[in-house]
N, C-alpha and C. Protein backbone atom coordinates (compact mmCIF):
# COMPACT_ATOMS: atom_id res chain seq x y z
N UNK A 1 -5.43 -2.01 -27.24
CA UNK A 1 -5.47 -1.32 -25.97
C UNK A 1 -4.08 -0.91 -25.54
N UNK A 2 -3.80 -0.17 -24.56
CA UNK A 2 -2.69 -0.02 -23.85
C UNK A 2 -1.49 -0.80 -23.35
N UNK A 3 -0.54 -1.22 -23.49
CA UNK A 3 0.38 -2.43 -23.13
C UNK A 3 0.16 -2.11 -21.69
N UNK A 4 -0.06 -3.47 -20.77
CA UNK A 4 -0.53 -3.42 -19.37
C UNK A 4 1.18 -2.89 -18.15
N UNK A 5 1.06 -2.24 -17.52
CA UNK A 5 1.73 -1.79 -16.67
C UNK A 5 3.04 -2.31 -16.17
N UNK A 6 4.23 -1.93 -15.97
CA UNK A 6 5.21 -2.98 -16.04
C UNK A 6 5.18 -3.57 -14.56
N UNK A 7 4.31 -3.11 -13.30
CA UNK A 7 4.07 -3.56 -11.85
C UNK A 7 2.68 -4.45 -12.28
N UNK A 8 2.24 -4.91 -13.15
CA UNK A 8 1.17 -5.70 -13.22
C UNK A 8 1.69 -7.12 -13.34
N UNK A 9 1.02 -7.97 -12.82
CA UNK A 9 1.58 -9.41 -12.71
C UNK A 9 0.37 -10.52 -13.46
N UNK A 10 1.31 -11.56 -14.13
CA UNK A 10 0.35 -12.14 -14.64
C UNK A 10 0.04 -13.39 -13.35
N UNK A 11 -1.34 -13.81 -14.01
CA UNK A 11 -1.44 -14.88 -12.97
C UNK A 11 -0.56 -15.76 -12.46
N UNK A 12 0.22 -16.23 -13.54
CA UNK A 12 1.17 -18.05 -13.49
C UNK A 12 2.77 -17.36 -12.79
N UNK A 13 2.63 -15.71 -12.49
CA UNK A 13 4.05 -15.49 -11.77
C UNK A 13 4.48 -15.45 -10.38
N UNK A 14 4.83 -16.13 -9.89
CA UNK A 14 5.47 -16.06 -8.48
C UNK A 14 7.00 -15.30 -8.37
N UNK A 15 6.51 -14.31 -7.13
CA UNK A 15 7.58 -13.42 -6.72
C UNK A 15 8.38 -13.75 -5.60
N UNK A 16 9.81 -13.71 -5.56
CA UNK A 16 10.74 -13.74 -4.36
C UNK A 16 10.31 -12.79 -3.44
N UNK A 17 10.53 -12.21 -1.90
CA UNK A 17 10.71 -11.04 -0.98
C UNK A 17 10.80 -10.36 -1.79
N UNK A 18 12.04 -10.01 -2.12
CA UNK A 18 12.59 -8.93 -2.73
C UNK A 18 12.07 -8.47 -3.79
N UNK A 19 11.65 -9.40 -4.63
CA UNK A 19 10.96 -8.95 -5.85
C UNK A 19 9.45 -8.40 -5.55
N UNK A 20 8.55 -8.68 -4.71
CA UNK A 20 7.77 -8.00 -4.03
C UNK A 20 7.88 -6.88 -3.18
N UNK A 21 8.82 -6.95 -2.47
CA UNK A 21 8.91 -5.13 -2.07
C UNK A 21 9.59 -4.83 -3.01
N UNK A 22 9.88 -4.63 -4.20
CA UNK A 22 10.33 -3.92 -5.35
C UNK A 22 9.06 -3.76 -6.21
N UNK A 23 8.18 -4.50 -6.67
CA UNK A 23 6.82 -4.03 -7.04
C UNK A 23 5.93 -3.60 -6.20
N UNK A 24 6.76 -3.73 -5.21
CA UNK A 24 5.37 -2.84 -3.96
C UNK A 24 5.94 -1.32 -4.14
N UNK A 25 7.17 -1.26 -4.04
CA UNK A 25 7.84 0.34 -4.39
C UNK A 25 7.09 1.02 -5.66
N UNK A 26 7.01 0.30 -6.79
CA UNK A 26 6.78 0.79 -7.72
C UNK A 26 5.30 1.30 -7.55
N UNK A 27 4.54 0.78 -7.06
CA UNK A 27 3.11 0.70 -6.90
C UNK A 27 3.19 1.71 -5.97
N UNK A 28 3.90 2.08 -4.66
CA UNK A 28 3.53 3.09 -3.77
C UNK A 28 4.01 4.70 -3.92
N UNK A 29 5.13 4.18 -5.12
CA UNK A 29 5.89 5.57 -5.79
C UNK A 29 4.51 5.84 -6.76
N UNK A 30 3.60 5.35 -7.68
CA UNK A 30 2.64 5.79 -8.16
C UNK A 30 1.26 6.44 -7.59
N UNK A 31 1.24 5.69 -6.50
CA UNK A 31 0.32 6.02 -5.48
C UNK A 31 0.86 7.31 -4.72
N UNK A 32 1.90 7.49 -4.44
CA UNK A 32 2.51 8.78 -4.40
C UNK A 32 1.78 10.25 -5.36
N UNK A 33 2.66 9.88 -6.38
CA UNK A 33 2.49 10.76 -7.07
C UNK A 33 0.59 11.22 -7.23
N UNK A 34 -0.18 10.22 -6.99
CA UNK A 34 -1.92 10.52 -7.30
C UNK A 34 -2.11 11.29 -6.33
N UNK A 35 -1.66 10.98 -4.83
CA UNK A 35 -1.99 11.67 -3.74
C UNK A 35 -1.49 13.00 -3.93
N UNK A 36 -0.35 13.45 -4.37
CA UNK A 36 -0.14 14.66 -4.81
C UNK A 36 -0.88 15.53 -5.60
N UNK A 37 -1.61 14.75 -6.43
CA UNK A 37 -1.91 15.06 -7.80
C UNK A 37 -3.54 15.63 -7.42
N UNK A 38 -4.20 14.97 -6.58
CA UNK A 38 -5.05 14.86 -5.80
C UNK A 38 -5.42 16.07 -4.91
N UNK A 39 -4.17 15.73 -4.11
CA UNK A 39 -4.13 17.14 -3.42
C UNK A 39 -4.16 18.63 -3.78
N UNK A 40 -3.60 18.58 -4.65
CA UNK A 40 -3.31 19.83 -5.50
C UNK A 40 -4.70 20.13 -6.23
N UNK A 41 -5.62 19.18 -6.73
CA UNK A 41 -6.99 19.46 -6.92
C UNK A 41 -7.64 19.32 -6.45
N UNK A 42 -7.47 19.71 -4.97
CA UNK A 42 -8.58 19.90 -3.52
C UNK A 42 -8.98 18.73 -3.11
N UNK A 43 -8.60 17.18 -3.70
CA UNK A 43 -9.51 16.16 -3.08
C UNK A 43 -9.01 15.74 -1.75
N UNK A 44 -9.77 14.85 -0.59
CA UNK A 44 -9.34 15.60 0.51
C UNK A 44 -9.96 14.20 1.17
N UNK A 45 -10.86 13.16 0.64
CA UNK A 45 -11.06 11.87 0.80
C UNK A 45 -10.96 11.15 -0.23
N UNK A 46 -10.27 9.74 -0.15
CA UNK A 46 -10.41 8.88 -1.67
C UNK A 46 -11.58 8.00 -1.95
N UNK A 47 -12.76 8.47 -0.45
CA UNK A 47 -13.76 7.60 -1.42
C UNK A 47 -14.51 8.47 -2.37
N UNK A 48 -13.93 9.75 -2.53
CA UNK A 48 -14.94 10.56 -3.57
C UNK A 48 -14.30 10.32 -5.15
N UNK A 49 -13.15 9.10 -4.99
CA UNK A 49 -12.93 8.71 -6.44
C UNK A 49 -13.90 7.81 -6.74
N UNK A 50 -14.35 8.01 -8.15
CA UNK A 50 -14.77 7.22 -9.03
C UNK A 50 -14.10 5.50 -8.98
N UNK A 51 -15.07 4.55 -9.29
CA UNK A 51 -14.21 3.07 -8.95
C UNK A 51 -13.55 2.56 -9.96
N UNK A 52 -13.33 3.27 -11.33
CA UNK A 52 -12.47 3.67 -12.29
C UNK A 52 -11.02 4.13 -12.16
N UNK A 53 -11.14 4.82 -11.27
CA UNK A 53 -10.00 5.66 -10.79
C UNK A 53 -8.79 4.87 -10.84
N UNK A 54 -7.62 4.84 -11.52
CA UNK A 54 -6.01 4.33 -11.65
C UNK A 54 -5.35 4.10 -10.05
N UNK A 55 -6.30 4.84 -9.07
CA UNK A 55 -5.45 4.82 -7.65
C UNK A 55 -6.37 3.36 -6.88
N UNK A 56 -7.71 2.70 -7.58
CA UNK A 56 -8.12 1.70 -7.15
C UNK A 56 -7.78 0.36 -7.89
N UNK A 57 -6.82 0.38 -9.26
CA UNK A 57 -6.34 -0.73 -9.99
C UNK A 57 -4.68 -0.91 -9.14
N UNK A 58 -4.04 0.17 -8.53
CA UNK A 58 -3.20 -0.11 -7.91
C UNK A 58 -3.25 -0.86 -6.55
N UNK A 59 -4.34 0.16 -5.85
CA UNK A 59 -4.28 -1.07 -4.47
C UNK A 59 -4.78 -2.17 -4.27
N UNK A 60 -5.71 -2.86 -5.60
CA UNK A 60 -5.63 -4.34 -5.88
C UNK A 60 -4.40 -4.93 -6.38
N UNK A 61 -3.48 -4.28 -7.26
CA UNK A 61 -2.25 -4.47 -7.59
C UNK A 61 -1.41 -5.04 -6.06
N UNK A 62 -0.98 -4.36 -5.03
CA UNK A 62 -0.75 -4.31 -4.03
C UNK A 62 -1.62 -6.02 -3.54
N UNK A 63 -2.20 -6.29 -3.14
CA UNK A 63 -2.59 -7.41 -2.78
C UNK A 63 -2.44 -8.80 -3.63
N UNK A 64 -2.31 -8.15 -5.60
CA UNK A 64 -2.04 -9.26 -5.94
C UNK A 64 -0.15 -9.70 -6.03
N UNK A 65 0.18 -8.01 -5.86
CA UNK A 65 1.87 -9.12 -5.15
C UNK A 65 2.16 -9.68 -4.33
N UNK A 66 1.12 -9.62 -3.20
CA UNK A 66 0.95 -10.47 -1.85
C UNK A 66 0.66 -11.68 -1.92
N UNK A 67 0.12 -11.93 -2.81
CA UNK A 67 -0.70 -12.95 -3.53
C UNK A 67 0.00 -14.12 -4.48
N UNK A 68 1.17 -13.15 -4.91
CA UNK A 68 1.71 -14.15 -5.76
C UNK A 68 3.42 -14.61 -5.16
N UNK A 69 3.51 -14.23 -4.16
CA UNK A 69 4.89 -14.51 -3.35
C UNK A 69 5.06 -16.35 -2.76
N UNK A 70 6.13 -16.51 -2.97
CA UNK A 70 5.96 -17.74 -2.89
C UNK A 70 6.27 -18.36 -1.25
N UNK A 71 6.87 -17.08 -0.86
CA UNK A 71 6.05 -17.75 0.70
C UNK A 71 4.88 -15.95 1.38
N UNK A 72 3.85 -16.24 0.71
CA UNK A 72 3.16 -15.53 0.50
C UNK A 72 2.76 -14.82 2.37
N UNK A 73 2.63 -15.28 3.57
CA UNK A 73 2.75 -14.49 5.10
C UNK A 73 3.83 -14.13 5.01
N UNK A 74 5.21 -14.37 4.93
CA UNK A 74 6.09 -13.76 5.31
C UNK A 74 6.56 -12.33 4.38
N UNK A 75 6.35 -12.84 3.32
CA UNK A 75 6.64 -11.26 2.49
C UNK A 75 5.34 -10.48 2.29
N UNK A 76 3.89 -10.80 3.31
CA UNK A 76 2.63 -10.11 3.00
C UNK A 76 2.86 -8.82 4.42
N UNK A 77 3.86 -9.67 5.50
CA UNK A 77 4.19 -9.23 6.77
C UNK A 77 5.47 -8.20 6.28
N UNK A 78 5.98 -8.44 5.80
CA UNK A 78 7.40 -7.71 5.23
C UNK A 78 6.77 -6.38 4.87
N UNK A 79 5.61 -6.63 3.69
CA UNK A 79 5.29 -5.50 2.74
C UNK A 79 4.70 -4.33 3.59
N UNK A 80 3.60 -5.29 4.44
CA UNK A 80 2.99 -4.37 5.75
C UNK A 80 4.08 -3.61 6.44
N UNK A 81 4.88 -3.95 7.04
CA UNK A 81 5.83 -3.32 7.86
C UNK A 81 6.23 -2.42 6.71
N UNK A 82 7.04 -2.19 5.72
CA UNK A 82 7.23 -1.24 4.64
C UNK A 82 6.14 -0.26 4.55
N UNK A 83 4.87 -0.59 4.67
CA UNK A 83 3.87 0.44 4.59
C UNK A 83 3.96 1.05 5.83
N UNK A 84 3.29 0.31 7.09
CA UNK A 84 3.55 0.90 8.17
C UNK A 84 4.57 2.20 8.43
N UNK A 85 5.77 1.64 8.04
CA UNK A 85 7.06 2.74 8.46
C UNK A 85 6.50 4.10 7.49
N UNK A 86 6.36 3.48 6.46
CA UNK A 86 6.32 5.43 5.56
C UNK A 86 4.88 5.77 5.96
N UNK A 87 3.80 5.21 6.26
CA UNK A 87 2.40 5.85 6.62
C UNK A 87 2.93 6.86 7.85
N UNK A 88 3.49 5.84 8.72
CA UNK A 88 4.40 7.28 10.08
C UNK A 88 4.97 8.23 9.33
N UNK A 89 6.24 8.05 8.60
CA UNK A 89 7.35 9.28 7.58
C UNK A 89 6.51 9.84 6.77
N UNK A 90 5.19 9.57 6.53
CA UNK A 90 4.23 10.77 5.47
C UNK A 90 3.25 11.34 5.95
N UNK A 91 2.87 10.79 7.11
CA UNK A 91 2.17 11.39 8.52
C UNK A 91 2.57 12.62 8.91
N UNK A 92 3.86 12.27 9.40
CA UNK A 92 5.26 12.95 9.90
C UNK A 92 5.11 14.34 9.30
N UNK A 93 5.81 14.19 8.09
CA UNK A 93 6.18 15.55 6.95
C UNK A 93 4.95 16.31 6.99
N UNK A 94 3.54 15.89 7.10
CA UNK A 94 2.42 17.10 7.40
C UNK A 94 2.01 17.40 6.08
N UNK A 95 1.70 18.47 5.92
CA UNK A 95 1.10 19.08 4.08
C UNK A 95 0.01 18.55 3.86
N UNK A 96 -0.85 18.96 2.38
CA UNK A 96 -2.19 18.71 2.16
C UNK A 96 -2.08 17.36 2.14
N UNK A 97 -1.04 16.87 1.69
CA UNK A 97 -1.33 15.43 0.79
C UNK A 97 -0.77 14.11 2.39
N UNK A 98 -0.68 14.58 3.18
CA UNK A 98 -0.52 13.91 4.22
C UNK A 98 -1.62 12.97 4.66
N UNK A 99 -3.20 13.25 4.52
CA UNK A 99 -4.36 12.43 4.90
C UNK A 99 -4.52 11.90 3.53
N UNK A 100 -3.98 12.05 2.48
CA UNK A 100 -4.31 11.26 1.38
C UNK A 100 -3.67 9.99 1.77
N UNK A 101 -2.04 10.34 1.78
CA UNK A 101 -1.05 9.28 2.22
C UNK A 101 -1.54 8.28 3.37
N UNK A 102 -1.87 9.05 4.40
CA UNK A 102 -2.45 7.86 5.38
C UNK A 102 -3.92 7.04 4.88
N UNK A 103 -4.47 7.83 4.23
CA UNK A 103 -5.87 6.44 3.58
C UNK A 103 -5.32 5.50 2.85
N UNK A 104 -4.35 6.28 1.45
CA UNK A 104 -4.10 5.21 0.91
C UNK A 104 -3.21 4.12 1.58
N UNK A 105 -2.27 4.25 2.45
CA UNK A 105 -1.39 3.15 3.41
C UNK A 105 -2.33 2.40 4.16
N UNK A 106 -3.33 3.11 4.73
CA UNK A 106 -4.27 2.21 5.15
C UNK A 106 -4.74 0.86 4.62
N UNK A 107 -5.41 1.74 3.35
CA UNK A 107 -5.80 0.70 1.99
C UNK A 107 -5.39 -0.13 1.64
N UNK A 108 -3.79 -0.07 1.29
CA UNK A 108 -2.69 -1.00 1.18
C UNK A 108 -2.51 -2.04 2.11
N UNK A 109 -2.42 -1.46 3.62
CA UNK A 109 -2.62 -2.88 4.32
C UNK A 109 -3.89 -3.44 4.35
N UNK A 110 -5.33 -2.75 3.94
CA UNK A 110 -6.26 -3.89 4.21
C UNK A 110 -6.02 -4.84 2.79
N UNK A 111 -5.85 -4.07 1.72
CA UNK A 111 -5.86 -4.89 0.67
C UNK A 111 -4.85 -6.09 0.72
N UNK A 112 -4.18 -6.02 1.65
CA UNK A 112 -2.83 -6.93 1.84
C UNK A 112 -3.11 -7.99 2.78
N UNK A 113 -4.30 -7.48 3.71
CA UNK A 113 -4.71 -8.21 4.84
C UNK A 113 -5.72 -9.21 4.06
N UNK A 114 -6.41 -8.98 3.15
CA UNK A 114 -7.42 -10.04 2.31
C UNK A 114 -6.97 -11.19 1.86
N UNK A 115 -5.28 -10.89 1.42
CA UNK A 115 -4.90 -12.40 1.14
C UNK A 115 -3.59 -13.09 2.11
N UNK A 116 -3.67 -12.70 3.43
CA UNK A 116 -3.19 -12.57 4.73
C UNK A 116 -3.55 -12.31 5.93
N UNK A 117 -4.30 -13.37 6.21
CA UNK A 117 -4.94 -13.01 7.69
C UNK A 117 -3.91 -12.73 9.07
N UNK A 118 -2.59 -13.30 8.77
CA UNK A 118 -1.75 -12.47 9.33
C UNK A 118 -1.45 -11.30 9.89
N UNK A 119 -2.07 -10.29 9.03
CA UNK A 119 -1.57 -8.87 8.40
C UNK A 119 -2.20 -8.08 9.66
N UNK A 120 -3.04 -8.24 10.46
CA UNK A 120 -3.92 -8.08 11.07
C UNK A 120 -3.10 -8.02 12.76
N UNK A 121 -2.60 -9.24 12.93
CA UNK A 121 -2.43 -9.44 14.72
C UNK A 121 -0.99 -8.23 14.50
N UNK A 122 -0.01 -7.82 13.51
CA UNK A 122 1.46 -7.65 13.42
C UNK A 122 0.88 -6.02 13.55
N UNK A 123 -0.73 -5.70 12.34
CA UNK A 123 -0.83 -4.41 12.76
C UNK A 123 -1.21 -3.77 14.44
N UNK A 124 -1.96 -5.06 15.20
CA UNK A 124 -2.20 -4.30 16.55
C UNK A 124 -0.81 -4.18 17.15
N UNK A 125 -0.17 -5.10 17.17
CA UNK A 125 1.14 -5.19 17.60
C UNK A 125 2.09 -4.12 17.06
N UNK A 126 1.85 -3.26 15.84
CA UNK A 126 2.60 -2.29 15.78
C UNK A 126 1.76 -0.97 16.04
N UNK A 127 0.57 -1.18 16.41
CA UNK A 127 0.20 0.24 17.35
C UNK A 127 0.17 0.40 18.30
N UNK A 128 0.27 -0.82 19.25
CA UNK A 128 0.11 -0.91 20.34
C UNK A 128 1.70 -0.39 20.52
N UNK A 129 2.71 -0.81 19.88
CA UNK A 129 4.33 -0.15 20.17
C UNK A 129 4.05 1.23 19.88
N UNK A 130 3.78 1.74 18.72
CA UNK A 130 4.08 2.86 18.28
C UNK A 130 3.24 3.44 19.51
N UNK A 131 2.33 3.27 20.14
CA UNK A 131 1.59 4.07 21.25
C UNK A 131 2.68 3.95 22.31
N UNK A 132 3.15 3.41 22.90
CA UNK A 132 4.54 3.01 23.89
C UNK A 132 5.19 4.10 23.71
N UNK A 133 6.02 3.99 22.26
CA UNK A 133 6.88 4.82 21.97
C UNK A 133 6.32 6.00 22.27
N UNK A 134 5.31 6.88 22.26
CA UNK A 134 5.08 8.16 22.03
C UNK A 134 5.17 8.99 23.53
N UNK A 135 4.80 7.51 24.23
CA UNK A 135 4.60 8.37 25.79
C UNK A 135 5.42 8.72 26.40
């Protein structure tokens, strides 16, 4: 078969912070590029992917670096906030691939919220600001 992905983690590995938002980069720079890729061939929701689809082995990817952090709330809260900020900055910029970007960031934090019940009170708490801010 294929040699498995170099952002794929085996079970028995535990990640530092840092080393988790660095495989979270890698994972959201790929997820990037699909939403583009996507866009450009008219798709326009991601539940009309297939559950095959390379953009649904990533955002389980995404939860299992949450998963394997060894202080697993604090860098599940870290990763969220990292998503959070660019779901606004890809919001922001506009273009086709802009509602791709916001499902999949979505995605990312629920998938992040499954092994972090945390993930959850930090997101009302950052809409409830970001609503503040706007007014």
């Amino acid at each position: 078969g294929a040699p498995p992905a170099a952002s794929q983690l085996s079970s028995a590995e535990t990640l530092s912070m840092p080393q988790a938002l660095e495989k979270l980069g890698l994972v959201t720079n790929k997820l990037d590029m699909h939403a583009l890729q996507l866009s450009v061939a008219g798709l326009a929701n991601l539940s009309s992917l297939p559950l095959d689809h390379e953009v649904h082995a990533l955002l389980r990817q995404a939860a299992a670096i949450a998963n394997a952090c060894t202080s697993r709330d604090e860098s599940a809260l870290q990763m969220v906030q990292k998503v959070f900020k660019r779901m606004f900055e890809q919001g922001a910029a506009g273009g086709p691939a802009a509602r791709l970007h916001t499902q999949l960031n979505v995605r990312i934090i629920s998938h992040i919220h499954a092994v972090c019940k945390k993930v959850s009170r930090f997101v009302t708490d950052m809409a409830i600001y970001s609503d503040e801010e706007r007014k």
